[in-house]
N, C-alpha and C. Protein backbone atom coordinates (compact mmCIF):
# COMPACT_ATOMS: atom_id res chain seq x y z
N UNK A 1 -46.91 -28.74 -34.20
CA UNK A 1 -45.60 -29.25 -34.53
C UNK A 1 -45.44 -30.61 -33.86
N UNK A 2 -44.73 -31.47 -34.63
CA UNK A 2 -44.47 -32.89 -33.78
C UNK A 2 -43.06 -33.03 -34.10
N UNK A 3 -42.70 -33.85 -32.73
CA UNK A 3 -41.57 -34.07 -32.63
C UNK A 3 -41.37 -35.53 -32.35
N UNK A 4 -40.41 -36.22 -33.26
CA UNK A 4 -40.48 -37.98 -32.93
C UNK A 4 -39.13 -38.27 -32.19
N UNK A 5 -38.71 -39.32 -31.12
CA UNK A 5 -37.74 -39.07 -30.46
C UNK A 5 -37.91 -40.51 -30.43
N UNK A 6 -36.62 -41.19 -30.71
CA UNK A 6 -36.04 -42.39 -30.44
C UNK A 6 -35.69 -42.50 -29.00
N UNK A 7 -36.37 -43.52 -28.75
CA UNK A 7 -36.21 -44.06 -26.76
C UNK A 7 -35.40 -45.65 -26.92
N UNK A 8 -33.94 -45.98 -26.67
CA UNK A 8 -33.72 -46.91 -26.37
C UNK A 8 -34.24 -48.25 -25.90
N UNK A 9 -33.95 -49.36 -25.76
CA UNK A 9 -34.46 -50.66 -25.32
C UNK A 9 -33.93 -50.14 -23.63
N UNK A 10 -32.94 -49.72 -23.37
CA UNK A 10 -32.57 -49.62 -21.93
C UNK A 10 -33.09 -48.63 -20.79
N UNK A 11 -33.80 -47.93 -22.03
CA UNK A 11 -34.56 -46.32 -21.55
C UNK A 11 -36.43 -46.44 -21.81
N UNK A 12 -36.66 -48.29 -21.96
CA UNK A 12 -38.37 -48.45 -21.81
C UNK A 12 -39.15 -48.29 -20.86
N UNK A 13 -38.74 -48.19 -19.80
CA UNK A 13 -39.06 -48.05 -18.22
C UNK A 13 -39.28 -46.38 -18.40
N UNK A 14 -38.75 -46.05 -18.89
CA UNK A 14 -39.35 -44.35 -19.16
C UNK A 14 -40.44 -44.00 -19.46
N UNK A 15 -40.75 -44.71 -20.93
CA UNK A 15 -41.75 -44.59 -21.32
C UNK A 15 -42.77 -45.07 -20.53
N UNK A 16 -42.78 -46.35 -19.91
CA UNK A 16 -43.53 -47.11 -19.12
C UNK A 16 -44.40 -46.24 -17.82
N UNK A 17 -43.25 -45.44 -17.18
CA UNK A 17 -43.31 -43.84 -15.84
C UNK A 17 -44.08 -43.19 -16.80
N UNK A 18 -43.96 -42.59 -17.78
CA UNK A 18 -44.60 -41.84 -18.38
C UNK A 18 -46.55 -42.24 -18.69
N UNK A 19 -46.49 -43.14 -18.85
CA UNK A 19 -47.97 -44.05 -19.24
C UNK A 19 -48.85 -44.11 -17.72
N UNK A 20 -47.73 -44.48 -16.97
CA UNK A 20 -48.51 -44.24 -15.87
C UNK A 20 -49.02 -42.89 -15.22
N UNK A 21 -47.97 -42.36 -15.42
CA UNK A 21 -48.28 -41.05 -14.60
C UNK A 21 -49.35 -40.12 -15.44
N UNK A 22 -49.09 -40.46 -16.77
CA UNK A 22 -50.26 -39.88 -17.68
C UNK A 22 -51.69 -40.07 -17.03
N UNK A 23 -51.55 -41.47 -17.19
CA UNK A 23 -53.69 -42.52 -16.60
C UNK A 23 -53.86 -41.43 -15.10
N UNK A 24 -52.52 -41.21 -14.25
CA UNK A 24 -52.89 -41.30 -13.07
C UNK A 24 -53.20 -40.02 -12.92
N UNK A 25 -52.43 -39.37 -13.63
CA UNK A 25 -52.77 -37.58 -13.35
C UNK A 25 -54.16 -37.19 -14.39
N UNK A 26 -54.27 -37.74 -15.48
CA UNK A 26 -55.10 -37.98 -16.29
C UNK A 26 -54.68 -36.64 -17.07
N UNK A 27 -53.37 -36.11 -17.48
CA UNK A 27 -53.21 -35.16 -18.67
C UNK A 27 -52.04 -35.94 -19.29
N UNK A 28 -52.33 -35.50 -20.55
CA UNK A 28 -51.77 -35.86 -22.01
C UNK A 28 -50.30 -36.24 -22.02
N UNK A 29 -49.64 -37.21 -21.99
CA UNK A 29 -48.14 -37.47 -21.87
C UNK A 29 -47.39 -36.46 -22.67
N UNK A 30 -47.62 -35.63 -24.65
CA UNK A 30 -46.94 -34.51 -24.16
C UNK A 30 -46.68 -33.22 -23.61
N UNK A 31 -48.39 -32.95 -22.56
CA UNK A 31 -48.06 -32.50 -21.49
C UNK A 31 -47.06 -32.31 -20.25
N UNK A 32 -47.09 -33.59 -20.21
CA UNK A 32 -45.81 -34.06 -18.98
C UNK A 32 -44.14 -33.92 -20.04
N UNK A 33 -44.37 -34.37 -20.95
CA UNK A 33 -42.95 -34.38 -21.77
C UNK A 33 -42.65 -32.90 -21.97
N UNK A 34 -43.54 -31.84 -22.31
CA UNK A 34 -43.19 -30.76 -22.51
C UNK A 34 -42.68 -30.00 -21.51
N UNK A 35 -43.69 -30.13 -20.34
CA UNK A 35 -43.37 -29.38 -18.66
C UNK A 35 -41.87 -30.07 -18.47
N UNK A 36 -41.55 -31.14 -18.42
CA UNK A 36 -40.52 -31.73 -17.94
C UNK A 36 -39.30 -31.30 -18.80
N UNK A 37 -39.21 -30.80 -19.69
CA UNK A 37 -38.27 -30.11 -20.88
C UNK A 37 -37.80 -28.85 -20.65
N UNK A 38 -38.91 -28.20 -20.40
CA UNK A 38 -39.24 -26.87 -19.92
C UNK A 38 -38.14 -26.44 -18.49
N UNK A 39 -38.61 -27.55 -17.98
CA UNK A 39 -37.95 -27.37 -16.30
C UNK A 39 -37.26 -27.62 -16.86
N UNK A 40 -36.15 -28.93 -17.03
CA UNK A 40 -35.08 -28.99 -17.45
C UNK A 40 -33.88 -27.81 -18.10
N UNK A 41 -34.58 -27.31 -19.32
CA UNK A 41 -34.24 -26.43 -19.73
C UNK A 41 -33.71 -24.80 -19.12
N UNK A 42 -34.47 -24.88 -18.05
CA UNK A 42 -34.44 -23.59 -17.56
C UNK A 42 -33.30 -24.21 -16.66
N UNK A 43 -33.79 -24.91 -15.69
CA UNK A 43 -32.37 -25.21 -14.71
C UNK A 43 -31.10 -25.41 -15.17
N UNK A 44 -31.16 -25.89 -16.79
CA UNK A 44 -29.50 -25.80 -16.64
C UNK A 44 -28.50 -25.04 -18.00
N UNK A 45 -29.24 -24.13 -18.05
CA UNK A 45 -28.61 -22.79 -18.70
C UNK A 45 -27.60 -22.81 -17.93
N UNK A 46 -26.21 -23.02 -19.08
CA UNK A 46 -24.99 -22.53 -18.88
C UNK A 46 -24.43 -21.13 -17.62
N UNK A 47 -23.82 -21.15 -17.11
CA UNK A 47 -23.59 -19.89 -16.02
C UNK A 47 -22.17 -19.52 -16.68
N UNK A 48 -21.72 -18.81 -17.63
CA UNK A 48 -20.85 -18.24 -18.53
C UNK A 48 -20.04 -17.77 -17.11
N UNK A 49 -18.77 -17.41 -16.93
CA UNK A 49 -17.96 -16.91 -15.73
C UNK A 49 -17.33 -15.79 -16.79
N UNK A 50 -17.40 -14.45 -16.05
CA UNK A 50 -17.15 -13.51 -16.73
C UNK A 50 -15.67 -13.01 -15.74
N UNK A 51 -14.89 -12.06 -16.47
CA UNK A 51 -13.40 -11.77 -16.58
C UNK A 51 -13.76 -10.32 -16.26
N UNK A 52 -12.94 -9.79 -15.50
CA UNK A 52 -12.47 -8.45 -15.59
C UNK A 52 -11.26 -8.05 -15.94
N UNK A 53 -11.19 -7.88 -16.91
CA UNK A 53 -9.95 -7.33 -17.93
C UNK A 53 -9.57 -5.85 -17.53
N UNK A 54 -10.01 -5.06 -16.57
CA UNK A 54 -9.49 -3.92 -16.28
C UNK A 54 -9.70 -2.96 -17.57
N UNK A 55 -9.68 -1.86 -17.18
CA UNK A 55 -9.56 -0.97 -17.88
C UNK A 55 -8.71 -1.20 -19.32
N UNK A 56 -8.66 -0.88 -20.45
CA UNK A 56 -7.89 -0.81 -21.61
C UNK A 56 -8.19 -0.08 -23.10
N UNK A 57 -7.75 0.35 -23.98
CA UNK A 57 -8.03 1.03 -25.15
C UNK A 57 -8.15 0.02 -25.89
N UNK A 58 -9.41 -0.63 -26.59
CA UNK A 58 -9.62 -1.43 -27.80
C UNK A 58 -8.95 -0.83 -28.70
N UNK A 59 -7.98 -1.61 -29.50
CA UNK A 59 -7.45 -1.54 -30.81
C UNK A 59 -8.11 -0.91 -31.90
N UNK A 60 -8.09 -0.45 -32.67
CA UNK A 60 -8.94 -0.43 -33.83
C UNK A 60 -9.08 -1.38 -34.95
N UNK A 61 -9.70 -1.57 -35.28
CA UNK A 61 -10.14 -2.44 -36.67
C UNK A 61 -9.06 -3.01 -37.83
N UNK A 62 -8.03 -1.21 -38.03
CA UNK A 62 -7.21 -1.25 -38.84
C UNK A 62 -6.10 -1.78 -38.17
N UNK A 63 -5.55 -1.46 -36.76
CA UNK A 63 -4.32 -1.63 -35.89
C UNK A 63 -4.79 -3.47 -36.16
N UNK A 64 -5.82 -3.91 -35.41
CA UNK A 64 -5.79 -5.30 -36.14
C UNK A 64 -5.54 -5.87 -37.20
N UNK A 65 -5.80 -5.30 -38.29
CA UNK A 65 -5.35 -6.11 -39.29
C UNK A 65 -4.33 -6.01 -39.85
N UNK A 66 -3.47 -4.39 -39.14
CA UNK A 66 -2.58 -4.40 -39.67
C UNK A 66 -1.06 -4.97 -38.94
N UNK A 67 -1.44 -5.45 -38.03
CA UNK A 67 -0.48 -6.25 -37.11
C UNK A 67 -1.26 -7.89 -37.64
N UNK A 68 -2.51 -8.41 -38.11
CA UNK A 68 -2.44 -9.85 -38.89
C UNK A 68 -1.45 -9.88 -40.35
N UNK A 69 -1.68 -8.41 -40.94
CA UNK A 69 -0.97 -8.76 -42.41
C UNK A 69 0.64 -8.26 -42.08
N UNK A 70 0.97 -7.76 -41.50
CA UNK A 70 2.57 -7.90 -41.14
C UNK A 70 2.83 -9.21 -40.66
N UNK A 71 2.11 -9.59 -39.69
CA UNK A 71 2.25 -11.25 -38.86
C UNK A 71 2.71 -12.16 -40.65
N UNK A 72 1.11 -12.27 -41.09
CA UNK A 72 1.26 -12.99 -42.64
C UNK A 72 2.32 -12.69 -43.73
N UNK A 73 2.53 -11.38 -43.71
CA UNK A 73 3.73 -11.29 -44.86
C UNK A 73 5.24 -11.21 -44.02
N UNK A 74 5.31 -11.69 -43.14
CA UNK A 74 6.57 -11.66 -42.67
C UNK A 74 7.00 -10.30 -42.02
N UNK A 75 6.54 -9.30 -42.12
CA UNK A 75 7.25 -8.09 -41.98
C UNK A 75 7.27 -7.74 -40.04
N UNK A 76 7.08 -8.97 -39.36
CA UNK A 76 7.40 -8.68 -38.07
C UNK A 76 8.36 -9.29 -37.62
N UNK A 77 9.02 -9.71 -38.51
CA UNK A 77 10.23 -10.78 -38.43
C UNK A 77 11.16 -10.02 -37.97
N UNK A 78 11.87 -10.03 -36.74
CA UNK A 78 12.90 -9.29 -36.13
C UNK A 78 14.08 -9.22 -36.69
N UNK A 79 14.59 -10.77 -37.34
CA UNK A 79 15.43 -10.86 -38.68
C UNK A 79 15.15 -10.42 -39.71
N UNK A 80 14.92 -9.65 -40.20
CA UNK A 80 14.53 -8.79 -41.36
C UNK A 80 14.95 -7.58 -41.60
């Protein structure tokens, strides 16, 4: 699989680190591009913050929709 990636005029010095460190380590630049993705990737998985809602009885399916279609046809209208 290949992947083509547009590198800025302000972001050539990247590429430039990259060329070198390729000659110097002597493995394949997308070697280094892949490892470096990789890490990346792993370190910054989202950390989701989870809720404790306490104990409660989920609604049912129908109690939902049937408190959306009263909402929609008006029929929760206290004036009514």
């Amino acid at each position: 699989m290949q992947l083509n990636v547009y590198v800025p005029k302000e972001k050539a010095g990247l590429i430039e680190e990259l060329d070198r460190t390729a000659k110097r380590t002597g493995r394949a630049k997308n070697e280094l591009v892949l490892e470096a993705l990789e890490r990346y990737l792993r370190e910054e998985k989202p950390q989701w913050r989870t809720f404790d809602l306490g104990e409660f009885e989920m609604p049912s399916r129908a109690e939902i929709y049937e408190e959306y279609l009263d909402h929609k046809m008006g029929l929760d209208d206290p004036g009514r």
